[in-house]
Protein backbone atom coordinates (compact mmCIF):
# COMPACT_ATOMS: atom_id res chain seq x y z
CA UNK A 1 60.41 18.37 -44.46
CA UNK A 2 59.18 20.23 -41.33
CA UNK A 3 56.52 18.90 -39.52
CA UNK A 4 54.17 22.23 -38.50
CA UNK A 5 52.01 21.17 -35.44
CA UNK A 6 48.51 22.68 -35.95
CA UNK A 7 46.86 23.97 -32.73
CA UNK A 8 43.69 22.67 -33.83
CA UNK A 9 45.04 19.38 -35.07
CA UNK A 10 42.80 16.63 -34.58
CA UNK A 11 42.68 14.22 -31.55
CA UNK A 12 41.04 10.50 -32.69
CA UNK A 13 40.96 9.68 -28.74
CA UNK A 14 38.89 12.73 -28.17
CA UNK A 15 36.86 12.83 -31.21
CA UNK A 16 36.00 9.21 -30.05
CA UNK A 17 35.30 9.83 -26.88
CA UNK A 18 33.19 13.01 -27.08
CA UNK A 19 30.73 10.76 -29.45
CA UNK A 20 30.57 8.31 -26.58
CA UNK A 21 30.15 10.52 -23.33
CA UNK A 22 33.65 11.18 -22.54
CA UNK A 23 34.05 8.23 -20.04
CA UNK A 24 37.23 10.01 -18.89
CA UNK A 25 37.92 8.54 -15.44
CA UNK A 26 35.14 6.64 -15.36
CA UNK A 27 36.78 4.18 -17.67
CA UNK A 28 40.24 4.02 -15.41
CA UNK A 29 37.82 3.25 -12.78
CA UNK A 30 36.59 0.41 -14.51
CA UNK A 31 39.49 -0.68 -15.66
CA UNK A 32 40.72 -0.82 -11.92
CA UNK A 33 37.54 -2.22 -10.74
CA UNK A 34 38.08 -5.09 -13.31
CA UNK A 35 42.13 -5.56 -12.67
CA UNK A 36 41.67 -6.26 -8.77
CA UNK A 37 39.75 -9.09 -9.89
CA UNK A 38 41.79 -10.95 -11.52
CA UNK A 39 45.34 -12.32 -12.49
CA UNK A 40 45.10 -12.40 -15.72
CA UNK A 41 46.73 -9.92 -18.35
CA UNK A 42 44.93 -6.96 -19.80
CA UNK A 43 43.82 -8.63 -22.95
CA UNK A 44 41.61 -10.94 -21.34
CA UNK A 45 39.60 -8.34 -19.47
CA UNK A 46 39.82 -5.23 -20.78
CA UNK A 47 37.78 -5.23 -24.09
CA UNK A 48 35.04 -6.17 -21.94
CA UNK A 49 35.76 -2.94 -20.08
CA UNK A 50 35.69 -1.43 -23.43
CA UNK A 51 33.04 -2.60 -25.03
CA UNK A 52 30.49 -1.91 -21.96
CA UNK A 53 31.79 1.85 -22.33
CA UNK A 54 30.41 1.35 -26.07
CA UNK A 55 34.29 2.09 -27.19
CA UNK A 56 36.63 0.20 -29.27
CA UNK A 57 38.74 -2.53 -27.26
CA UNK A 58 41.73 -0.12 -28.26
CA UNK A 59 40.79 2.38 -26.28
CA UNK A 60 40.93 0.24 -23.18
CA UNK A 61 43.75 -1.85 -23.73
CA UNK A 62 45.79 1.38 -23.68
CA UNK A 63 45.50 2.34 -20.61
CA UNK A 64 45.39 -0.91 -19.15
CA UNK A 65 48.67 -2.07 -20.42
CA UNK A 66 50.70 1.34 -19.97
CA UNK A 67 49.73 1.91 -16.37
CA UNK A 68 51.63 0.28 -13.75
CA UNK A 69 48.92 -0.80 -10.96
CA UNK A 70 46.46 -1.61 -14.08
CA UNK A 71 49.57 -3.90 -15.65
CA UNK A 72 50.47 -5.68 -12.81
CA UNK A 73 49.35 -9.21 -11.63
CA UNK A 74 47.09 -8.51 -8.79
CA UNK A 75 46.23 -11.53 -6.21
CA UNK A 76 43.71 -12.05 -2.97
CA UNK A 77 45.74 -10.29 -1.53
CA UNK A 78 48.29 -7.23 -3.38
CA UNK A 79 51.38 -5.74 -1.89
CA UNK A 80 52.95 -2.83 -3.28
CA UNK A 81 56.89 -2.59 -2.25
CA UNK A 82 58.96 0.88 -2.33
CA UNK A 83 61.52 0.06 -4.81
CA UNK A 84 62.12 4.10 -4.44
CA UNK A 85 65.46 5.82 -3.61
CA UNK A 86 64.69 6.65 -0.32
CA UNK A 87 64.09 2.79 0.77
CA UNK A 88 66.86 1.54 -1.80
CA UNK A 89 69.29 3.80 0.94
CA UNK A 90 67.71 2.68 3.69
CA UNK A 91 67.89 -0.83 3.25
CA UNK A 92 71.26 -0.90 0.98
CA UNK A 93 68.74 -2.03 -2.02
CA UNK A 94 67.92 -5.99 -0.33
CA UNK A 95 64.58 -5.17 1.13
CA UNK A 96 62.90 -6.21 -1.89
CA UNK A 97 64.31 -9.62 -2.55
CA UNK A 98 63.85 -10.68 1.36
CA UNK A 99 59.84 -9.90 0.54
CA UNK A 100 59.97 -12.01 -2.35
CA UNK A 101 61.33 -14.79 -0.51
CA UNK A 102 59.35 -14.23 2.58
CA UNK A 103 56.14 -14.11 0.48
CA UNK A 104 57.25 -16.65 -1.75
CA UNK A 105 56.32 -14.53 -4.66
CA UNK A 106 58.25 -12.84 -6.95
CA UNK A 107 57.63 -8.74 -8.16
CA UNK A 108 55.63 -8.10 -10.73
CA UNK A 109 53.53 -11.95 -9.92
CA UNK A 110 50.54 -13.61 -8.64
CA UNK A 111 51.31 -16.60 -6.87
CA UNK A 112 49.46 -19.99 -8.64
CA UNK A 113 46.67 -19.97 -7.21
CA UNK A 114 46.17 -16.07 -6.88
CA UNK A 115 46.42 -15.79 -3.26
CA UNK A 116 49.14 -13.03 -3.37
CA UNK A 117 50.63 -10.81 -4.94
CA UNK A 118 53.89 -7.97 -5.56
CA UNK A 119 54.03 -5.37 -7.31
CA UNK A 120 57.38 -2.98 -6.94
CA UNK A 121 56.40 0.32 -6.57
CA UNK A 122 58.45 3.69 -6.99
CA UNK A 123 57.21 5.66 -3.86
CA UNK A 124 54.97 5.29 -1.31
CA UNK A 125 55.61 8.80 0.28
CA UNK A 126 57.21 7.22 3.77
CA UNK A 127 60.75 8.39 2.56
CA UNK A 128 61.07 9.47 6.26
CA UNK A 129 60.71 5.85 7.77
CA UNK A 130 61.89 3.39 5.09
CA UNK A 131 61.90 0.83 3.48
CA UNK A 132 57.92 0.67 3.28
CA UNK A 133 55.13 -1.30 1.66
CA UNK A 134 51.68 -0.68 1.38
CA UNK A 135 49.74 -4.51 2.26
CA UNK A 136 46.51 -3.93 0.06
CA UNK A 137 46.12 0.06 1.79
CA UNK A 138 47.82 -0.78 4.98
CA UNK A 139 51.31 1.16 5.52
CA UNK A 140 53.96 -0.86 6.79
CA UNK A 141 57.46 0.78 7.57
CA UNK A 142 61.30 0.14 8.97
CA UNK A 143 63.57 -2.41 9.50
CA UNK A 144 61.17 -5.25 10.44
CA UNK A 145 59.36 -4.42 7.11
CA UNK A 146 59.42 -8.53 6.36
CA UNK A 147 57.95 -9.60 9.89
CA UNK A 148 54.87 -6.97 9.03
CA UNK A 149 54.09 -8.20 6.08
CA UNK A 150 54.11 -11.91 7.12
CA UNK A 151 52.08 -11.18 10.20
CA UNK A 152 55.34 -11.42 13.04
CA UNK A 153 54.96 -7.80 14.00
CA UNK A 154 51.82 -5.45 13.99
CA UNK A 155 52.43 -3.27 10.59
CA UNK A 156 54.22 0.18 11.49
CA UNK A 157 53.07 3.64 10.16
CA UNK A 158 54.58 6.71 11.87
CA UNK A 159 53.46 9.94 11.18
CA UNK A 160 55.69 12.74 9.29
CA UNK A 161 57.43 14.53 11.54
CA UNK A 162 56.98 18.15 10.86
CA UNK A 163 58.90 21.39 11.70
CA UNK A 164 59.32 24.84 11.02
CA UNK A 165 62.34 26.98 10.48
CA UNK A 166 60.51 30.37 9.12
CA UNK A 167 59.41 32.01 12.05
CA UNK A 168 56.11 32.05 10.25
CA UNK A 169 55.10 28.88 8.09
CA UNK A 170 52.95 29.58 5.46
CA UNK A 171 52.60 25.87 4.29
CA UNK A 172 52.35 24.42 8.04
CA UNK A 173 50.19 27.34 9.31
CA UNK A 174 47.43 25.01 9.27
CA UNK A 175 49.16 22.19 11.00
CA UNK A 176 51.47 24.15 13.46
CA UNK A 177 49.70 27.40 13.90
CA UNK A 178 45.67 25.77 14.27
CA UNK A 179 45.02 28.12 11.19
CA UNK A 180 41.53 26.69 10.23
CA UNK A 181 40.87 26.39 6.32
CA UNK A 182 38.03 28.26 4.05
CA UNK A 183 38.32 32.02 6.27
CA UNK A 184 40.22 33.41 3.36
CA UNK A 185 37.82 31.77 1.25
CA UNK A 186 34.71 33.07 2.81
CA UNK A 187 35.85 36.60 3.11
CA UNK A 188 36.99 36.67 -0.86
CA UNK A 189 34.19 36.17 -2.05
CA UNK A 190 31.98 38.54 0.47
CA UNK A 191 34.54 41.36 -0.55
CA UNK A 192 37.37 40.27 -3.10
CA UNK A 193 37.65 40.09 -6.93
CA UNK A 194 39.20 37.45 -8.82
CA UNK A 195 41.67 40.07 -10.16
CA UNK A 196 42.61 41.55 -6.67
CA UNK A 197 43.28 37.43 -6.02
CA UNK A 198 45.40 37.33 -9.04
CA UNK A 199 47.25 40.16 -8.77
CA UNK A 200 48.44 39.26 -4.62
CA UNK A 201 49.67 36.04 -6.47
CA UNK A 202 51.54 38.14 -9.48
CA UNK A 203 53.37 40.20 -6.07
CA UNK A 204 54.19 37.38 -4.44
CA UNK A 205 56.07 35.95 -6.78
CA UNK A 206 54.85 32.17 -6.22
CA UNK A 207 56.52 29.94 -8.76
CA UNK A 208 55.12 25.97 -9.27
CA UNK A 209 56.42 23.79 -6.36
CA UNK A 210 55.77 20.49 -9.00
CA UNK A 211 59.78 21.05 -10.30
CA UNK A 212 59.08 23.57 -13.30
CA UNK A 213 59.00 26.30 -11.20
CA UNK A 214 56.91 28.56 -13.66
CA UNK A 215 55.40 31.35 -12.46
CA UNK A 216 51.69 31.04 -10.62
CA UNK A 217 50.07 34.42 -12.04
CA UNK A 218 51.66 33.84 -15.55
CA UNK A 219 49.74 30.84 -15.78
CA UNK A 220 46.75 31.98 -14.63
CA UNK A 221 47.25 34.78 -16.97
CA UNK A 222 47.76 32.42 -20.12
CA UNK A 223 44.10 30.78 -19.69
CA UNK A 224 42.57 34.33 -20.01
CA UNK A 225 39.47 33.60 -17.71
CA UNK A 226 38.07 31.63 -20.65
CA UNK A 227 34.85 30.22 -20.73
CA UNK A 228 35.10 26.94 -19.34
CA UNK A 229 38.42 27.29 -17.94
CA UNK A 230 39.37 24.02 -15.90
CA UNK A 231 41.78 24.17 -12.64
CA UNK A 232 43.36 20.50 -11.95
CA UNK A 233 45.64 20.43 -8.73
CA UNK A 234 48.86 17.68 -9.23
CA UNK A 235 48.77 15.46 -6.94
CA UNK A 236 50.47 13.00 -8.49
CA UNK A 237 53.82 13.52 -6.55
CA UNK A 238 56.19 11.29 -8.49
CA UNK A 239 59.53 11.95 -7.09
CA UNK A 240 61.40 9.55 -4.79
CA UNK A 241 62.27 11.41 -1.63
CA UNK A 242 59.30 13.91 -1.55
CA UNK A 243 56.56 13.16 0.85
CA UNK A 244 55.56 16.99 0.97
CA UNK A 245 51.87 16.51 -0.99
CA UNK A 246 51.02 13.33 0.75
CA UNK A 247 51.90 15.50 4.20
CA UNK A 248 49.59 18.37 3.04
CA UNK A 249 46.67 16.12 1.57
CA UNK A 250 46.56 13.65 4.47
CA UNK A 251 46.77 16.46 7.24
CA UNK A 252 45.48 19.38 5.82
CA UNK A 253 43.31 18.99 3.35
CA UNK A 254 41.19 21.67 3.76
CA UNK A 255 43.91 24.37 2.88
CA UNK A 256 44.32 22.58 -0.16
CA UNK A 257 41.28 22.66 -1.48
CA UNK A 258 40.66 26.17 0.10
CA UNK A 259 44.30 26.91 -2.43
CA UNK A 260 42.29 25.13 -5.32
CA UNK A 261 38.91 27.13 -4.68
CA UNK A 262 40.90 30.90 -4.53
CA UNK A 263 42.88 29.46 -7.98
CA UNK A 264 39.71 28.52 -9.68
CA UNK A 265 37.94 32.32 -8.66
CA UNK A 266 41.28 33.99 -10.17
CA UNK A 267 40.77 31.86 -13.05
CA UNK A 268 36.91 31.97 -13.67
CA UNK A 269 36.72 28.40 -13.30
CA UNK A 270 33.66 26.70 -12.35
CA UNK A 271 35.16 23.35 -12.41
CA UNK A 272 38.80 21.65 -10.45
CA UNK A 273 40.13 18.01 -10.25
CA UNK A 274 42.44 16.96 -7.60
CA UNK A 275 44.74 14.18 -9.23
CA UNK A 276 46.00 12.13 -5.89
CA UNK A 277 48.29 9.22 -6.97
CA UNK A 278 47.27 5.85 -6.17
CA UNK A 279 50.26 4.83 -3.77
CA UNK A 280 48.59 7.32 -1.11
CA UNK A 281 45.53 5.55 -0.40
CA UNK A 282 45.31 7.49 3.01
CA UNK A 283 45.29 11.02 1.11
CA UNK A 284 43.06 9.81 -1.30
CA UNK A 285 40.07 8.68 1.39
CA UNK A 286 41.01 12.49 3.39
CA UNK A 287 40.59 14.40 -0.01
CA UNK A 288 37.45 12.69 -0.82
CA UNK A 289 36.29 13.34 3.30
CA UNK A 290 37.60 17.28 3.03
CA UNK A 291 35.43 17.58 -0.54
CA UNK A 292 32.34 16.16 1.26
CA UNK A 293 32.83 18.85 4.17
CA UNK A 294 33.00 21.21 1.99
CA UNK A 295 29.92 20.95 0.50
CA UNK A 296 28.68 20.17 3.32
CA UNK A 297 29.85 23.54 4.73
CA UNK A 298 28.16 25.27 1.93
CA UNK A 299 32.43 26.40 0.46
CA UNK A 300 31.52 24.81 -2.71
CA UNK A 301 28.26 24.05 -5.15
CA UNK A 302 26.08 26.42 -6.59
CA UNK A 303 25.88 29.94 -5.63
CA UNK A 304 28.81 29.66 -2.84
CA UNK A 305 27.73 31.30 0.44
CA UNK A 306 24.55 33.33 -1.25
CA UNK A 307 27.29 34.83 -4.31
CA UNK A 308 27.69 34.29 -7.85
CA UNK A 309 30.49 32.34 -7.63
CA UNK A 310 29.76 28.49 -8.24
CA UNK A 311 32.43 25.90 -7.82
CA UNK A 312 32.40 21.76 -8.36
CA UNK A 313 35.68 20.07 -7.07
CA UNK A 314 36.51 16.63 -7.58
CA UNK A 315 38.70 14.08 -6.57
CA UNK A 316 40.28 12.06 -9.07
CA UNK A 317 42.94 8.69 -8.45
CA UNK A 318 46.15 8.24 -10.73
CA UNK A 319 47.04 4.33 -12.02
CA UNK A 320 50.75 4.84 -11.56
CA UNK A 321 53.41 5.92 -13.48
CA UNK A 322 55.86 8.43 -13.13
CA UNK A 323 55.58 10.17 -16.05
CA UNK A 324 52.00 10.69 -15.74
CA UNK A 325 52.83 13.50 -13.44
CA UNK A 326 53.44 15.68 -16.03
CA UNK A 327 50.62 18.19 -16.13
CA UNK A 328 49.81 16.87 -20.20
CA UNK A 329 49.99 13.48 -19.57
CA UNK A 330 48.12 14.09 -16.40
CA UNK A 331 45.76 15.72 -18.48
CA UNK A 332 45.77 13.02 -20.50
CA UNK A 333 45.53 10.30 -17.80
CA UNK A 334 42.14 12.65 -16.56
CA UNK A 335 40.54 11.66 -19.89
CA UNK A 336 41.26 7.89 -19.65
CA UNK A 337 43.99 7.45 -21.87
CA UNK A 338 47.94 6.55 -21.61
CA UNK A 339 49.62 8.68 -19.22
CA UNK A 340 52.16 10.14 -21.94
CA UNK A 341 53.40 13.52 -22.42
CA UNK A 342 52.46 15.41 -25.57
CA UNK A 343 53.80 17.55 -27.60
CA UNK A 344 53.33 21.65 -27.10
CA UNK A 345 52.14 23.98 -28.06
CA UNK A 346 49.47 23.86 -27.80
CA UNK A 347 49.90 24.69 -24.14
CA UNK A 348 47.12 23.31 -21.50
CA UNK A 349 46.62 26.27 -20.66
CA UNK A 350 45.35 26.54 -24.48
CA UNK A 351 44.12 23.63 -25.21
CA UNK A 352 44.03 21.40 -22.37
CA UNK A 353 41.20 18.54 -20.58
CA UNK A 354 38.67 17.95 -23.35
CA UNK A 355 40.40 21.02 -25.28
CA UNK A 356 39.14 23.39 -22.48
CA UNK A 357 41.82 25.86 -21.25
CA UNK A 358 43.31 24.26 -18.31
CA UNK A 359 45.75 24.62 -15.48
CA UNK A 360 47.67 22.82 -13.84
CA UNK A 361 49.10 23.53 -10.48
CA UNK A 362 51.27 21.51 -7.99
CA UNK A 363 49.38 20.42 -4.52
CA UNK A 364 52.10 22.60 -2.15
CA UNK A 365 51.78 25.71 -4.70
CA UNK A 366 47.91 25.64 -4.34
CA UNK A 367 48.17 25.11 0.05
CA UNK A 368 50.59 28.74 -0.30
CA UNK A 369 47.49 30.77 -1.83
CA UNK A 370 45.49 31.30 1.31
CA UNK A 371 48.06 32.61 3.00
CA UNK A 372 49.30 35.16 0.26
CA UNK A 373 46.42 35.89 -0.70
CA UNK A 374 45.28 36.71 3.89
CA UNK A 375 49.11 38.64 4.07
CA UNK A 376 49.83 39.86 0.64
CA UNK A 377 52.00 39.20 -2.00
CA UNK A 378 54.66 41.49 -0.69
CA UNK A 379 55.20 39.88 2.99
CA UNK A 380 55.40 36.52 0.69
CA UNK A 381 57.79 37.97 -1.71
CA UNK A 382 60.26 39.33 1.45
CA UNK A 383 60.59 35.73 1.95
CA UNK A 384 63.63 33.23 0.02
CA UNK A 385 65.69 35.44 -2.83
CA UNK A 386 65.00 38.23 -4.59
CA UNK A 387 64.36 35.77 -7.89
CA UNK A 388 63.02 32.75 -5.92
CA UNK A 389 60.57 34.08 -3.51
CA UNK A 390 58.41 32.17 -0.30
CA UNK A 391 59.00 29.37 1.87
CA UNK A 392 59.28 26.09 0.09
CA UNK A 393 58.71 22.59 1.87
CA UNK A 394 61.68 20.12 2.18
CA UNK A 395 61.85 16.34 3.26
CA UNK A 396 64.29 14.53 4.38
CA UNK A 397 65.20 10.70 4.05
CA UNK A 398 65.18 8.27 7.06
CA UNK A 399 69.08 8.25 6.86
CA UNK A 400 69.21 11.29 8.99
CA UNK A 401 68.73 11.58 12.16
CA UNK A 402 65.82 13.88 12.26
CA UNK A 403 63.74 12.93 9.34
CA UNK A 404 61.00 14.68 8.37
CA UNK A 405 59.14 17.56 6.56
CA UNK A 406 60.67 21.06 7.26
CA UNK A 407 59.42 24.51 5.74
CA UNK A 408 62.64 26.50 5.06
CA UNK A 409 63.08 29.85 3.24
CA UNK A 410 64.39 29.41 -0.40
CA UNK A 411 67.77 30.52 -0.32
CA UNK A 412 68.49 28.38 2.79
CA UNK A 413 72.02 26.85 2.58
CA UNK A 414 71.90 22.71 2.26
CA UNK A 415 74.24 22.59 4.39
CA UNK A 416 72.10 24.08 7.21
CA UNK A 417 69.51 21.71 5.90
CA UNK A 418 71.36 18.83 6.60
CA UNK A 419 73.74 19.25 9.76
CA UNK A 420 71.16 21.41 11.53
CA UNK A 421 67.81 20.38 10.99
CA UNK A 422 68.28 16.88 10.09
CA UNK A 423 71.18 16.72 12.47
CA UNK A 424 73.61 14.93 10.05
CA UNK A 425 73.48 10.84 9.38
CA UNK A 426 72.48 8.39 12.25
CA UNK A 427 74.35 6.08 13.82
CA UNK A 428 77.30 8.94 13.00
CA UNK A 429 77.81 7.09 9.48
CA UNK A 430 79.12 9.36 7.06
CA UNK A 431 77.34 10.98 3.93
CA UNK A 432 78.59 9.85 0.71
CA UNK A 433 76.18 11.94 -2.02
CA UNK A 434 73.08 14.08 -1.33
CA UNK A 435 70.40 13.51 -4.43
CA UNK A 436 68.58 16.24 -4.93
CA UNK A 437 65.62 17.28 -6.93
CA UNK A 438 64.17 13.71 -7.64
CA UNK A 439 65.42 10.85 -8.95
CA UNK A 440 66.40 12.61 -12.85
CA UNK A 441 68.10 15.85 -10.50
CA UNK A 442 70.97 15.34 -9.32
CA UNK A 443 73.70 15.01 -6.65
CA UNK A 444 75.82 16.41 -4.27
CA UNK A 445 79.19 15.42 -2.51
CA UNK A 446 80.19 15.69 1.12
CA UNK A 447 81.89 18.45 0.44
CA UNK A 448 79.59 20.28 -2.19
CA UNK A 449 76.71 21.10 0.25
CA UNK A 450 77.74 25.07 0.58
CA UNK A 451 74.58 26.32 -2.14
CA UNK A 452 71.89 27.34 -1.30
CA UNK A 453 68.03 25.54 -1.51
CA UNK A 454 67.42 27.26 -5.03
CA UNK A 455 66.75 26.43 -8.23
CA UNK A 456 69.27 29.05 -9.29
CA UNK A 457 71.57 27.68 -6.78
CA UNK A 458 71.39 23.96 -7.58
CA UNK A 459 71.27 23.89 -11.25
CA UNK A 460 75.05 25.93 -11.08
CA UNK A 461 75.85 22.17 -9.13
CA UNK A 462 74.50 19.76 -11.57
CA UNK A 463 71.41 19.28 -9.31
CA UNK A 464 67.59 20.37 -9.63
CA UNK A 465 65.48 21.58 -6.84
CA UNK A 466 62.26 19.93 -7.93
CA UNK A 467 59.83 18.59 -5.15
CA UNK A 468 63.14 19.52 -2.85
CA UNK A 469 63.38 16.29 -1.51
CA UNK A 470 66.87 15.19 -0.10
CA UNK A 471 68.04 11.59 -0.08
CA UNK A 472 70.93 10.90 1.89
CA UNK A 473 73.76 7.82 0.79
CA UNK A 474 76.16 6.04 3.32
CA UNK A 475 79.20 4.19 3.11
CA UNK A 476 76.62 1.01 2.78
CA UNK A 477 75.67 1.69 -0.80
CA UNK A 478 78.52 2.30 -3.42
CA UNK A 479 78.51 5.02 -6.10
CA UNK A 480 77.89 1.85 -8.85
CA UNK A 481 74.94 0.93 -7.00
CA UNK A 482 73.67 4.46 -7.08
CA UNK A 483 73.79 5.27 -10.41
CA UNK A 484 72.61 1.14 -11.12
CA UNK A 485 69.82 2.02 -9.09
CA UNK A 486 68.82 5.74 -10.30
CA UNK A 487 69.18 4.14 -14.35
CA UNK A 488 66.82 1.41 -13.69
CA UNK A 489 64.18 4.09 -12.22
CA UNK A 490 64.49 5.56 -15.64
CA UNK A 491 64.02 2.69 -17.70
CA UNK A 492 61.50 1.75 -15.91
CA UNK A 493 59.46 4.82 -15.58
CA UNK A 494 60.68 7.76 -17.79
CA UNK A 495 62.93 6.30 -20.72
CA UNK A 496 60.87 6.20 -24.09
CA UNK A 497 57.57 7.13 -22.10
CA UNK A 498 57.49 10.78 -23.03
CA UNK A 499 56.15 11.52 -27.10
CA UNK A 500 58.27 14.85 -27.32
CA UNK A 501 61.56 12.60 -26.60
């Protein structure tokens, strides 16, 4: 028999929590605030967490024992390790058994008497200067990764290195050209319409940045300016190798939001949510800093600058989890549930938070809108291929031997990408595969790097361009340790976690 999924089918999580104030967040919060106090598992804490939120112990347990930093043992004192891809090639995959020994404490632990403890960690967004830890919200980064964390050496954070390749950058404009953030804002909505805003996207071509790669202005499109139309910008940036986000929310997070605002106008929002991911605790405190300007500045609240227009942003941390970067289970995360995928339709865009139409757009998609929106669609759209339009963000791993975050042109041969701009592998070792598109995408060989950066491009290779992050392999690592290393990633965060698998 066929199982017909009802767009109005009912959700017991929702019902429930609509009849008890939708604690949403709040309760993540609380489940958070509870965890850092403690070793102990979920069950002994959470239906207290529950129970104060005047829901059913369920409905905290849940969340508690499905999200990764909520799960895990946490000590005095609580490292987080990059078990990630980037840091697995950097350090040839040992990095995280010499912390366990020099800590004494094993991943995943609390020492006895709760003094420490490690938690292994898929990305910490310093893919560029691996292998990395975070000690409790301090960065630490390289070779001498042990002698940080023990105290030896001072802990080690550099910045991303950043670069240009356009002529032009649109995404870096901010950082590299001393474009200030809210002009295009300001002017909109003295003497713009949310449909001129819309239709400067629909020119430009702008497809999602998050991996999908679905068109901007068809999704704006599909929530029909509804009443109560919600705009959340992903910042949950899941894949191994990409740091681009946690370069654009740390050091320019006012073009962000300014992307966010311009989406929400287009989309007669009155309402957007930032979802940072909780392994970028420095992004998270400059979000929260940029939202406080902001108001501050008079760019959002009620009646923006003396118009109609009212806008509330907020800023919103993830619990982990890989999977919970998918815009449904994000959604779903948002409203203080498990972080799992559901079924569609309906679409968010539907039937999204709290059953409001909602959409969901990647962090590096939202920082592009100023500047379409300031030069047109058209000079955007002249930009990349005639299918993939713009400028697209691309990092590379600390194997090479200029690292870093580079705005390219889509159609931009790998190749280039790699020999040019990252100036091929240090210490002249030799490339033995490329991953690209994430951890799930895929790779490519030595001699395989002649396609260009598209997704058109890549997918004809067996590869994905997704948050375009490149991750470079040496002779140290073999191809068994590779693939060992990418299956365990998916066992641990993506196998049997998604509902519609």
């Amino acid at each position: 028999m066929a199982l017909v999924h009802s767009a109005h089918s009912f959700d017991a999580f929702r019902a429930l929590a609509d009849r008890h104030g939708r604690p949403g967040e709040r309760l993540v919060e609380s489940l958070a605030e509870a965890r850092a106090t403690t070793g102990d598992g979920p069950e002994s804490w959470a239906p207290a967490v529950a129970a104060r939120a005047g829901l059913p112990a369920a409905a905290a347990l849940g969340p508690a024992g499905y999200y990764a930093d909520l799960a895990a043992p946490h000590g005095n004192r609580h490292v987080r390790v990059c078990a990630a891809t980037a840091c697995f090639a950097a350090a040839g995959g040992g990095h995280l058994a010499e912390v366990e020994r020099e800590l004494g404490v094993a991943a995943h632990t609390a020492s006895p008497q709760g003094e420490v403890s490690l938690q292994a960690v898929r990305c910490v967004g310093y893919c560029y200067a691996g292998p990395a830890a975070l000690d409790g919200t301090t960065p630490c980064t390289g070779a001498s990764l042990t002698a940080q964390l023990t105290g030896r050496e001072a802990p080690r954070a550099p910045v991303i290195p950043v670069a240009d390749d356009t002529g032009d950058p649109v995404l870096l404009s901010g950082l590299l050209s001393g474009e200030s953030a809210w002009r295009v804002w300001s002017r909109t909505l003295s003497s713009g319409t949310p449909e001129e805003v819309h239709r400067e996207v629909a020119a430009s071509g702008l497809r999602g940045r998050g991996g999908a790669g679905f068109r901007v202005a068809a999704k704006w499109e599909a929530a029909g300016r509804a009443p109560g139309t919600v705009v959340v910008a992903n910042g949950d940036e899941g894949d191994p190798g990409s740091y681009a986000d946690r370069l654009l929310m740390e050091a320019d997070p006012g073009h962000v939001l300014e992307g966010l605002a311009l989406a929400c106008f287009a989309c007669g929002a009155r309402q957007g949510t930032v979802l940072v991911r909780s392994e970028y605790p420095a992004a998270l405190a400059r979000m929260r800093e940029a939202v406080r300007q902001a108001y501050a500045e008079g760019h959002l609240g009620p009646s923006v600058h003396g118009t109609a227009t009212s806008l509330d942003i907020h800023i919103a941390e993830g619990a982990g989890s890989y999977v919970a970067g998918e815009e449904t289970a994000l959604i779903a995360g948002l409203e203080g549930g498990r972080g799992c995928a559901r079924p569609r339709p309906p679409y968010p865009t539907e039937r999204g938070l709290w059953n409001a139409p909602t959409v969901v757009n990647n962090v590096e998609t939202l920082a592009a809108v100023p500047w379409i929106v300031e030069h047109g669609g058209r000079s955007y759209a002249r930009r990349g291929t005639p299918d993939e339009t713009g400028t697209k963000l691309v990092c590379l791993s600390e194997r090479f031997v200029r690292p870093g975050c580079y705005e390219v042109e889509l159609g931009t041969p790998v190749r280039r990408i790699v020999t040019e701009l990252g100036g091929g592998l240090k210490d002249g070792a030799e490339l033995m595969a490329l991953q690209v598109g994430g951890p799930l995408g895929g790779f490519l060989a030595p001699d395989a790097l002649d396609v260009p950066l598209s997704e058109a491009g890549l997918s004809g290779r067996g590869a994905a361009l997704g948050h375009a992050g490149l991750v470079a392999f040496d002779e140290r690592v073999t191809p068994e340790e590779v693939l060992r290393h990418v299956w365990e990633f998916a066992a641990a965060e993506s196998c049997g976690a998604c509902s519609p698998c």
